[in-house]
Protein backbone atom coordinates (compact mmCIF):
# COMPACT_ATOMS: atom_id res chain seq x y z
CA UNK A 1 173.22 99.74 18.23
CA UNK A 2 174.79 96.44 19.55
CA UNK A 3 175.38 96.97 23.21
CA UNK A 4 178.96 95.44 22.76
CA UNK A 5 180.24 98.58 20.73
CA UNK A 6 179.89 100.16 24.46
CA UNK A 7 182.30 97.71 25.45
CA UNK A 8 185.25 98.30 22.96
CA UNK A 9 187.92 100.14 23.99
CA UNK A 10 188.85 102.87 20.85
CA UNK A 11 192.46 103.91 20.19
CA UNK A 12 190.62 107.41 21.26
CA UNK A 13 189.45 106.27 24.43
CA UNK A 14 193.26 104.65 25.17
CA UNK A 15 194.92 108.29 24.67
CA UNK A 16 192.88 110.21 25.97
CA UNK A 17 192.95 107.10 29.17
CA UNK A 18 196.76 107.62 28.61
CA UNK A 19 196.08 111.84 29.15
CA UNK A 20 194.16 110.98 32.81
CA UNK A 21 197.11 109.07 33.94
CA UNK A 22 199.89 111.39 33.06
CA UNK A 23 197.52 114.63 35.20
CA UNK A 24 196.87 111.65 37.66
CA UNK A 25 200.43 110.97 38.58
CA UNK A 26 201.67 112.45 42.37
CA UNK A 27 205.02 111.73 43.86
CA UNK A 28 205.54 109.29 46.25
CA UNK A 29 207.82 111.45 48.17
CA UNK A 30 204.82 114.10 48.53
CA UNK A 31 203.31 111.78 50.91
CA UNK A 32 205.94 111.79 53.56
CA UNK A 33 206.44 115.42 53.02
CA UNK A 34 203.40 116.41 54.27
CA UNK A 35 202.57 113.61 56.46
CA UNK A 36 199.71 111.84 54.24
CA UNK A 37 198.99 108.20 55.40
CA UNK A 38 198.32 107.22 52.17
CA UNK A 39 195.35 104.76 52.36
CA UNK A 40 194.73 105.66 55.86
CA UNK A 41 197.96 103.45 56.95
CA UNK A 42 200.90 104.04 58.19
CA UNK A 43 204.54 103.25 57.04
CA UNK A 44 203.95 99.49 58.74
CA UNK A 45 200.81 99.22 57.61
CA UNK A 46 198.53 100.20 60.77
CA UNK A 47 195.54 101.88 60.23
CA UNK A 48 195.08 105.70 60.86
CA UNK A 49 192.16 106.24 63.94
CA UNK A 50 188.96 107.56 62.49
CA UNK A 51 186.52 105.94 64.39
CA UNK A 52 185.23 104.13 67.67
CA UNK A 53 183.44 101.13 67.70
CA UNK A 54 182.55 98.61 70.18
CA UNK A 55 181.63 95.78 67.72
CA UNK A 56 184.74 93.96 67.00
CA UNK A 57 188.83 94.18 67.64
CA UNK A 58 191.29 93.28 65.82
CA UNK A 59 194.31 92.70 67.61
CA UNK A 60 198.12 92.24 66.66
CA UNK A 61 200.16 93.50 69.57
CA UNK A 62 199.61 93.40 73.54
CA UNK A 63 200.88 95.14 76.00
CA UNK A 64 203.72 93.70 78.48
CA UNK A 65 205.43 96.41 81.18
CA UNK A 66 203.55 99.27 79.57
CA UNK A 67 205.24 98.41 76.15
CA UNK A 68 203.49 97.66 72.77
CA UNK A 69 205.52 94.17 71.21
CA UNK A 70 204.21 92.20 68.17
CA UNK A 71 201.45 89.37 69.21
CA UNK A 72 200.07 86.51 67.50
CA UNK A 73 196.37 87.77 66.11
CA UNK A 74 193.50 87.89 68.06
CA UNK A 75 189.90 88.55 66.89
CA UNK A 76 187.13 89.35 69.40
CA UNK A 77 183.50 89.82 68.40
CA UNK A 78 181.69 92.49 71.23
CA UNK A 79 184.65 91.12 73.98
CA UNK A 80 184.56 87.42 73.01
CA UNK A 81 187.42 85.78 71.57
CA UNK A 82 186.01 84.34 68.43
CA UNK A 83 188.48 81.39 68.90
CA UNK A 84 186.04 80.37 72.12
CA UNK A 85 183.67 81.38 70.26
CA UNK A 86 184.29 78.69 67.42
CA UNK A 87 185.22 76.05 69.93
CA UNK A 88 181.64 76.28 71.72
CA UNK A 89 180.16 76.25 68.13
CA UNK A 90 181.63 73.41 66.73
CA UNK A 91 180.99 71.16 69.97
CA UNK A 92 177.89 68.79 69.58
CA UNK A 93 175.70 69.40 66.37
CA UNK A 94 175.06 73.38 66.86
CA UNK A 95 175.83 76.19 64.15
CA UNK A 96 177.17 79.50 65.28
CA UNK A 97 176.35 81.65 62.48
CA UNK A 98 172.81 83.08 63.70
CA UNK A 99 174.28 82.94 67.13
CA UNK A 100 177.14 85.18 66.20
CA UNK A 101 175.00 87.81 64.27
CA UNK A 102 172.98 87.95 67.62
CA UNK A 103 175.69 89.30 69.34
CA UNK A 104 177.06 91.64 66.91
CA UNK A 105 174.16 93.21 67.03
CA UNK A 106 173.20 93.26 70.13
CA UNK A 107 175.86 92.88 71.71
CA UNK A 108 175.60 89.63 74.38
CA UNK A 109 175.25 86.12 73.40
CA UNK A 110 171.73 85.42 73.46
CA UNK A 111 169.93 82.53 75.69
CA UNK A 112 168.23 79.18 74.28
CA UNK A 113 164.81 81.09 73.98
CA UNK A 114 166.04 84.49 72.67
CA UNK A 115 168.47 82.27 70.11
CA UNK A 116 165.15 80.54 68.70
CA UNK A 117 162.86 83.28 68.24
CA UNK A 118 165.44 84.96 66.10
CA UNK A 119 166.36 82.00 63.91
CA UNK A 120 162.94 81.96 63.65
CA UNK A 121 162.76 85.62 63.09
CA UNK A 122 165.39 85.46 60.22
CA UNK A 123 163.28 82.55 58.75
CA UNK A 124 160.49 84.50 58.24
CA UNK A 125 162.35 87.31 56.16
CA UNK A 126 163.91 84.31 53.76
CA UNK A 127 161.33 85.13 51.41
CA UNK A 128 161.68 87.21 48.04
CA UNK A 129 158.78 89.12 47.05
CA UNK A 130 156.67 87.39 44.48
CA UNK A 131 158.27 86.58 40.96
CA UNK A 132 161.38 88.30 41.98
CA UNK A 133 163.51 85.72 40.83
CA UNK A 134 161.42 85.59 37.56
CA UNK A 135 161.15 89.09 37.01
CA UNK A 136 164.47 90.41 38.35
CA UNK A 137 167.24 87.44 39.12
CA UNK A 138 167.01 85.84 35.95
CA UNK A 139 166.39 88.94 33.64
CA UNK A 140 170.12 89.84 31.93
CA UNK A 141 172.20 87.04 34.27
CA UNK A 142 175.27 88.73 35.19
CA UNK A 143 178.64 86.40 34.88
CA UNK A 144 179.84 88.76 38.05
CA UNK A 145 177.67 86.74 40.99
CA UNK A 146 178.80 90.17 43.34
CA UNK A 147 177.12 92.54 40.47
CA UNK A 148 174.16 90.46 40.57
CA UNK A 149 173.91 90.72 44.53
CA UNK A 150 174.20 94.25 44.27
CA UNK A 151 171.92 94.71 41.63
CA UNK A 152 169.27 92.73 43.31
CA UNK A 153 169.73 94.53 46.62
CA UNK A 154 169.23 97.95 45.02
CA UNK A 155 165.92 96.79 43.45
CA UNK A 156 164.66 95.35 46.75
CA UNK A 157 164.28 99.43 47.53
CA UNK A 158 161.70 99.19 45.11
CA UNK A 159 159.50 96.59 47.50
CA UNK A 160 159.67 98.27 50.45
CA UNK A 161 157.07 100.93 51.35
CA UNK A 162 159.20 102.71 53.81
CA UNK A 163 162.89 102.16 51.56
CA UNK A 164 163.91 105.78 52.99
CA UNK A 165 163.28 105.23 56.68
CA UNK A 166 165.91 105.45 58.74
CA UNK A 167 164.98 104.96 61.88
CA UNK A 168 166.65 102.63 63.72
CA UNK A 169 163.68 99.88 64.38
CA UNK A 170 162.94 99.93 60.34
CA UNK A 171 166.58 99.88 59.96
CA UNK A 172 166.81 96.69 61.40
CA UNK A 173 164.11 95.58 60.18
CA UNK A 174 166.00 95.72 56.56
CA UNK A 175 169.04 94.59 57.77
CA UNK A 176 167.86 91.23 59.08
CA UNK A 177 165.88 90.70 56.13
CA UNK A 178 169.23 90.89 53.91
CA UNK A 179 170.94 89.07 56.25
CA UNK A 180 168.14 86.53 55.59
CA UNK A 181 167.97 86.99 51.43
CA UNK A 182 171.86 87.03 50.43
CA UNK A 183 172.48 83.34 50.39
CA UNK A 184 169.24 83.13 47.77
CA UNK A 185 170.06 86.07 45.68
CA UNK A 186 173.58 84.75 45.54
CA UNK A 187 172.92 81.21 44.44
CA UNK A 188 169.74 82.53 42.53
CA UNK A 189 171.96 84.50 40.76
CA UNK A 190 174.64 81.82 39.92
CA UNK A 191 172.26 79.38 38.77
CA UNK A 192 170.24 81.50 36.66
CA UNK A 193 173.37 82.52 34.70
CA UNK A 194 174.94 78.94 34.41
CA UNK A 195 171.27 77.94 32.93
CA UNK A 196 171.24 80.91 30.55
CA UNK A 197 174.62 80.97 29.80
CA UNK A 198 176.29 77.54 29.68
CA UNK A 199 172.82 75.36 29.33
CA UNK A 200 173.21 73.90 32.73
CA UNK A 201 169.90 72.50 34.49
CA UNK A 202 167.78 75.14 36.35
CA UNK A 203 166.87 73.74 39.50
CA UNK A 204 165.95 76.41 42.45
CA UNK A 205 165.20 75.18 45.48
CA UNK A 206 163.17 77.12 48.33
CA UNK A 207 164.70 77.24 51.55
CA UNK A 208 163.52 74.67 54.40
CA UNK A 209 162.67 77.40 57.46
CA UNK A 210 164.04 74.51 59.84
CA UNK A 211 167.71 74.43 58.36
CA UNK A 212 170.15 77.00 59.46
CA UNK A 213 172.14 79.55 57.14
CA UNK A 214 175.15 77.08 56.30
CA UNK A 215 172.40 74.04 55.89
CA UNK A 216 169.93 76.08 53.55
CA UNK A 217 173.57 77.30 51.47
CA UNK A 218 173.94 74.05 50.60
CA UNK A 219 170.00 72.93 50.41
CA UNK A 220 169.58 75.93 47.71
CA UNK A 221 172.69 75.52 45.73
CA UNK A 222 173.31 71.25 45.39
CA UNK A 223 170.39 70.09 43.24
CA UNK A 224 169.84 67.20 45.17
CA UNK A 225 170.61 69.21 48.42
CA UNK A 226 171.99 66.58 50.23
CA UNK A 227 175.30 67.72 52.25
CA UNK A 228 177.18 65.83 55.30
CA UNK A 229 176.99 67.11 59.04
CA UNK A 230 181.10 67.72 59.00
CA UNK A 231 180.70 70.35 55.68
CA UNK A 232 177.64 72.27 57.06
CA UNK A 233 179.42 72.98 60.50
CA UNK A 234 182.65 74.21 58.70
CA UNK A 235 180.56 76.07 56.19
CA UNK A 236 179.03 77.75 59.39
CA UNK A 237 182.30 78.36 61.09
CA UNK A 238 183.51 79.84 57.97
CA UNK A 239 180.63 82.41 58.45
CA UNK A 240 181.26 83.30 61.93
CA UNK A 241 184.77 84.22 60.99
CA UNK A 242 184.17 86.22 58.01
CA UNK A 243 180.79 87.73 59.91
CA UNK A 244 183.32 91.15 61.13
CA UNK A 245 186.65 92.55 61.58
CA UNK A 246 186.53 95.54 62.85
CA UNK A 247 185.12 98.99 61.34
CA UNK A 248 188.43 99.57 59.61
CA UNK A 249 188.18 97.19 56.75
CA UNK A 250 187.33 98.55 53.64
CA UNK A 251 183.48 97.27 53.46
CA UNK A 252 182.68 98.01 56.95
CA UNK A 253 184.30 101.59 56.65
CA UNK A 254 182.20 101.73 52.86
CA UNK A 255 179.40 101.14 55.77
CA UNK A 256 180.27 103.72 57.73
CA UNK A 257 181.29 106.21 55.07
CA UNK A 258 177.77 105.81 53.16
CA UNK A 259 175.71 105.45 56.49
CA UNK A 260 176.93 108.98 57.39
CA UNK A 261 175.08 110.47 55.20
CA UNK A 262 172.20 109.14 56.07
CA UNK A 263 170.79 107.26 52.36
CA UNK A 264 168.42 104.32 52.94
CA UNK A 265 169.91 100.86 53.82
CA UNK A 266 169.62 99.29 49.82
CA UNK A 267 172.57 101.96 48.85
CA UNK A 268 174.62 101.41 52.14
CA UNK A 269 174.79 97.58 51.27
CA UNK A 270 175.47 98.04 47.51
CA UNK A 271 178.17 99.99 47.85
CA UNK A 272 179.76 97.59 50.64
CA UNK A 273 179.00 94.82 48.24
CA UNK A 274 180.82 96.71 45.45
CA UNK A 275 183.96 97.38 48.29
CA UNK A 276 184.28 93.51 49.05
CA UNK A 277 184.02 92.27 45.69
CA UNK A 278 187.91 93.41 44.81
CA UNK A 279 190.07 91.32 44.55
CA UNK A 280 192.35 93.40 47.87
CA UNK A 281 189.41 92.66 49.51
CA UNK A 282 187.02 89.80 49.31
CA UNK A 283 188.28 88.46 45.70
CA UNK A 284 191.68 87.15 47.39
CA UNK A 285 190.95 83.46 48.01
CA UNK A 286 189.66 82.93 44.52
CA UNK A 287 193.48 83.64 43.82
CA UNK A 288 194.30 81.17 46.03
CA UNK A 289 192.60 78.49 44.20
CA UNK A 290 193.48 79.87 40.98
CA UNK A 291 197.54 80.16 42.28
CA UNK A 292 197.11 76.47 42.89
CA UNK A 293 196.09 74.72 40.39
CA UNK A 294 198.80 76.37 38.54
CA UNK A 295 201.47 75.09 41.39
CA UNK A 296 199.95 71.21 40.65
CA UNK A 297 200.39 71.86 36.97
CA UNK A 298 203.84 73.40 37.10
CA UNK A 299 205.52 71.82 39.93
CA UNK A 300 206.13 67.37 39.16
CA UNK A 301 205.92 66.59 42.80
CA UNK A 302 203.83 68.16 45.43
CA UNK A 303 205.36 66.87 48.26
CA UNK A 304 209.17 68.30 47.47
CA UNK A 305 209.77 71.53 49.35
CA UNK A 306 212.41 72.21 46.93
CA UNK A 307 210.38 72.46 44.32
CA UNK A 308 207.75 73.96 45.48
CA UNK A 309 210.02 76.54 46.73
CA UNK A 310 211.12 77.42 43.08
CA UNK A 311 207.94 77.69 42.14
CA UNK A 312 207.11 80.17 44.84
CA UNK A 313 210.55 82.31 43.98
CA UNK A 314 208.60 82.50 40.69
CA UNK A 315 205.82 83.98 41.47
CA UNK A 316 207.61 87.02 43.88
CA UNK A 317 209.34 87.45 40.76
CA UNK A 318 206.51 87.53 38.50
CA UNK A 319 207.40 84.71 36.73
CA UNK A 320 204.65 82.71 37.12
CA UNK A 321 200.77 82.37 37.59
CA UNK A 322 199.81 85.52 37.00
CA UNK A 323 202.79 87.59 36.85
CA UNK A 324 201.58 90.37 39.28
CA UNK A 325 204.44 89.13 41.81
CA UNK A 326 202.10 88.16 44.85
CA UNK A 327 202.17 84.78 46.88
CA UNK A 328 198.43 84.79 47.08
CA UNK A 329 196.69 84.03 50.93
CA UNK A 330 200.08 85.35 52.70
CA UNK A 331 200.38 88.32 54.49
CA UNK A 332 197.53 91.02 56.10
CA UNK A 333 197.32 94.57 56.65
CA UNK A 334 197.41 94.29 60.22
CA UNK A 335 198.24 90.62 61.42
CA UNK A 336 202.07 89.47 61.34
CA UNK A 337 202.70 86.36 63.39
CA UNK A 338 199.41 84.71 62.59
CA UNK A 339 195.68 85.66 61.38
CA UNK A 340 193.33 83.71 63.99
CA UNK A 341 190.54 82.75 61.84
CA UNK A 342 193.06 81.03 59.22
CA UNK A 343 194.09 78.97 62.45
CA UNK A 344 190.49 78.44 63.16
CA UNK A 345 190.09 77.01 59.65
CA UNK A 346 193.41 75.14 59.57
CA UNK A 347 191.80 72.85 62.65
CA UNK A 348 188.76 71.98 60.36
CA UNK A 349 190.38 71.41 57.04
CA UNK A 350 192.21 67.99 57.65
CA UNK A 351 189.23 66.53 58.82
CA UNK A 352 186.95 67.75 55.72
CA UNK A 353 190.29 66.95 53.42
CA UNK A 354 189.80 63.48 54.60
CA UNK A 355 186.04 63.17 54.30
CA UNK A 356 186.59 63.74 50.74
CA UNK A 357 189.64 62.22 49.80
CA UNK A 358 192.30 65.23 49.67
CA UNK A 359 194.77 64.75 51.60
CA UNK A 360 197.24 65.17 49.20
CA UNK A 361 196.08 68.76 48.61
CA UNK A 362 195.90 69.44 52.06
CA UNK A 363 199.00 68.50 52.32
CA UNK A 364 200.51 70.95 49.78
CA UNK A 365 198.82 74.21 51.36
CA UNK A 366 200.71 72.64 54.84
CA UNK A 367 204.08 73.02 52.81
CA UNK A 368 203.15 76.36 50.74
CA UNK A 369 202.11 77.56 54.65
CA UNK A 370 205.48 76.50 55.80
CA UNK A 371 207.93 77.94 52.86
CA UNK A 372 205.90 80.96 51.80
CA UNK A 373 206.64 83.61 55.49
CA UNK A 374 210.02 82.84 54.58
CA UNK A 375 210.83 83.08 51.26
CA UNK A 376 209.05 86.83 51.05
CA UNK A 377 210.89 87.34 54.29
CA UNK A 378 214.35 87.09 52.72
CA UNK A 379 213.25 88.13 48.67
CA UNK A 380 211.11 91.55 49.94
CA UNK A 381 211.91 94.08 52.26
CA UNK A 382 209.37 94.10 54.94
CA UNK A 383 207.98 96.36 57.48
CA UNK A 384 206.61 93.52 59.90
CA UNK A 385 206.64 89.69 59.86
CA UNK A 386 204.02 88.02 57.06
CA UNK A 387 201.93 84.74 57.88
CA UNK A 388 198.87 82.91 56.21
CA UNK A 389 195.71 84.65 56.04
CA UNK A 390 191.98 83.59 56.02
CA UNK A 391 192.20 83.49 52.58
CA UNK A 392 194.84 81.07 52.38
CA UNK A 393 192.38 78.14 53.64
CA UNK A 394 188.98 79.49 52.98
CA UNK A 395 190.29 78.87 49.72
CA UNK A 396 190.80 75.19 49.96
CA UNK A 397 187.77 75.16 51.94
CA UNK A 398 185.40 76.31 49.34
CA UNK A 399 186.97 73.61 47.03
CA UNK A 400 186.60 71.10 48.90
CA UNK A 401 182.90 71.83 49.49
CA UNK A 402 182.58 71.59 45.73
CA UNK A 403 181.31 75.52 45.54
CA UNK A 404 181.54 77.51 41.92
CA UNK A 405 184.43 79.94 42.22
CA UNK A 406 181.38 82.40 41.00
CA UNK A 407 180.17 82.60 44.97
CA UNK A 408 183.38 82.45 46.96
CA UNK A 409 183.38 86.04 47.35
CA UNK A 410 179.46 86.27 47.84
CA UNK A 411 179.76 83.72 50.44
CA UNK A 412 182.08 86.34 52.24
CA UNK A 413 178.97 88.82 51.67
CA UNK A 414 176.55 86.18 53.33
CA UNK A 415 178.60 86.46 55.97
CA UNK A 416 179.83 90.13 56.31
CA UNK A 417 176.63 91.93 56.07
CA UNK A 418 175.91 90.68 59.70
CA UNK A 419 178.79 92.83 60.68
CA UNK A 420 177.81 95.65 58.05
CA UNK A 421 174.39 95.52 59.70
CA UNK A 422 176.12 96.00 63.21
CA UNK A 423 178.17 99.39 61.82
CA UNK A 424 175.29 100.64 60.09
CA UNK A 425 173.04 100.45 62.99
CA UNK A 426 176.07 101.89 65.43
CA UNK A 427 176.60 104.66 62.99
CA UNK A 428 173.12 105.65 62.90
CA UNK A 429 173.07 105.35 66.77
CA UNK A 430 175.44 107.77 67.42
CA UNK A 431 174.28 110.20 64.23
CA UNK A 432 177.28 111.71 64.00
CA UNK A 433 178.88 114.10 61.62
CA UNK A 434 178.84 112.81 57.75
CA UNK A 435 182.08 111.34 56.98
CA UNK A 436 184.60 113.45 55.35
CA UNK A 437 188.09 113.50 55.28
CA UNK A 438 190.95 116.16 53.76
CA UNK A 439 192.65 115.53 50.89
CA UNK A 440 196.01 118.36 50.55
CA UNK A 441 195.70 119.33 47.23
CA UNK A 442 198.70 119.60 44.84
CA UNK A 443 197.43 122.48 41.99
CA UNK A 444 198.22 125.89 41.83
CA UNK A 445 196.08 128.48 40.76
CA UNK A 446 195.69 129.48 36.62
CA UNK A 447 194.26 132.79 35.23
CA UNK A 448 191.34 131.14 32.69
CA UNK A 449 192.40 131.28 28.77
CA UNK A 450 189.57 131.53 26.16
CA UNK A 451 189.34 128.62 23.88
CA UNK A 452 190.44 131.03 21.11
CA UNK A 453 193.74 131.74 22.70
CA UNK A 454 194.79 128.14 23.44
């Protein structure tokens, strides 16, 4: 049978789709009835305690005479501001990214010597088992590059002699090894599918063991992997900030959540993977670039607010892009005044928007940046303020680097399962209970009916 039939949807299959939505339904009101925080979050948004961790905070209030007030976002990585953190990175010609998964985890910034033995450490493990790519990457190319990563990461269990350990040094030992292999499964992936699929070139490229992550991203994926100095440093500062936020995000609670019950380290990273890829998640500044380009083709002048500003109205209305009624990049669960890694990226982007001749683009996000807080401010009601988020310029970023929308999000997994590697090792540390919250359910008991009476 043709393995498409599997992917029509019947007019069977629609009612009886139609049937779980109606016994799916519960009232909103039910929620504040009995107290639910629906999603974990509050009312405003904040997230419901489950958990300690002393990996990463996430910070949008401080504390001034013993009172809570709003605060423009902080991020710190194990007690360092990851602003400082940035701004020591990007000084001279040093990357941050291997630097930064040092510390998450274990927890200090390393010294010159204990910094080089583990980029060479992570060197070492950026190497697939033999024919993988052959036998597994380019067998049934996925168009979904996070499906692929996934895929491939589940059937590295079948390599490893000691898959089920979980003991904390062969742990480890797995996790720096996938912190090593996502950038080639990822681009692996891509490039096997654009060959297969739309006849492009295959050209793979080994990694060079003296290059960092952000240099060897670029070395794999450009076929004559040649890149500048300026786009490998903001490639590696957009690592460091996507590297962790805190255990409350959805992939690093998926971490958590899966770790707890103690399944081998393949599994705990597919299902993060799978968490990230949606679009609430990880997907988000691939809507950015997508909202964009519509903007440029709808709106006859870029540089008139006015316009612009319609065009904005439009899409809070749902009358435009792609009518789901979202500014895309704007707003965050928890930041309100500003998200600190978009600022982080906001100080690199002019200078890479003029290496490659985009200032006029640049120039656009400025005024989308500008108009955007306040046009949701006074079409929505809103719990708390709304700014840019790190979407909003990775975004642009990525563009301007010239990288497929296929690995945007991926990207964001090269860089997240440094701080996935941090919870799962923490969770494991402390071996606590497995991860279970209550649900209140909503049915009431019914006396069984034989199918003959019904």
């Amino acid at each position: 049978m043709d393995h498409n039939v599997y992917s029509e949807v019947t007019p069977e299959i629609i009612r009886l789709s139609e049937l779980c939505r109606d016994v799916s339904q519960i009232d909103s009101g039910l929620y504040s009835q009995y107290d639910v925080k629906r999603g974990l979050r509050d009312q405003n948004g904040k997230g419901v305690l489950a958990g300690l961790t002393h990996i990463s905070d996430v910070r949008a209030t401080k504390i001034v005479d013993g009172n809570i007030v709003p605060d423009y976002g902080s991020l710190f990585y194990r007690g360092y501001n990851v602003k400082d953190l940035c701004r020591g990175f990007s000084s001279g010609r040093k990357y941050g990214f291997e630097e930064t998964t040092y510390l998450l985890l274990f927890g200090e910034l390393p010294t010159e010597l204990q910094l080089k033995e583990f980029s060479e450490m992570l060197s070492f493990y950026r190497s697939l088992p033999t024919s993988f790519v052959r036998d597994i990457i380019m067998k049934a190319p996925s168009k979904d590059m996070m499906n692929t990563l996934a895929r491939s990461v589940l059937t590295l269990y079948s390599y490893d002699d000691y898959a089920d350990d979980v003991s904390l040094p062969n742990v480890l030992r797995q996790c720096l090894q996938l912190i090593s292999l996502f950038p080639m499964l990822s681009i692996y992936g891509y490039q096997s599918y654009k060959h297969y699929h739309d006849g492009d070139s295959l050209i793979i490229h080994q990694p060079d063991p003296e290059l960092t992550a952000a240099e060897n991203i670029l070395h794999i994926l450009r076929p004559n992997s040649k890149f500048t100095e300026l786009e490998a440093k903001i490639l590696d500062i957009c690592l460091v900030i996507h590297a962790e936020h805190g255990g409350g995000n959805n992939s690093s609670f998926t971490t958590h959540v899966v770790s707890s019950t103690l399944t081998d380290t393949y599994s705990v990273m597919a299902a993060a993977i799978g968490s990230l890829k949606g679009p609430r998640h990880g997907g988000a500044n691939i809507k950015v670039v997508q909202m964009f380009e519509d903007l440029q083709d709808n709106v006859r002048d870029w540089t008139d607010a006015d316009e612009v500003a319609v065009y904005l109205k439009k899409l809070l209305h749902g009358e435009a892009f792609d009518r789901a009624g979202l500014i895309y990049g704007v707003g965050h669960a928890i930041y309100s005044k500003s998200d600190p890694r978009a600022e982080i990226l906001k100080s690199f982007v002019k200078e890479l928007a003029i290496e490659k001749g985009l200032e006029n683009e640049y120039e656009l996000y400025s005024i989308v940046e500008e108009l955007a807080p306040k046009i949701i401010a006074t079409e929505r009601q809103m719990f708390k303020g709304v700014s840019i988020n790190v979407d909003f310029y990775s975004g642009l970023v990525y563009h301007m680097l010239d990288l497929p929308l296929e690995l945007y999000t991926p990207i964001f997994a090269m860089a997240r399962i440094s701080g996935w590697s941090a919870h799962r090792m923490e969770e494991l540390s402390n071996n606590g209970k497995i991860i279970r919250p209550a649900y209140k359910t909503l049915c009431t008991d019914r006396e069984y009916v034989s199918i003959e009476k019904r």
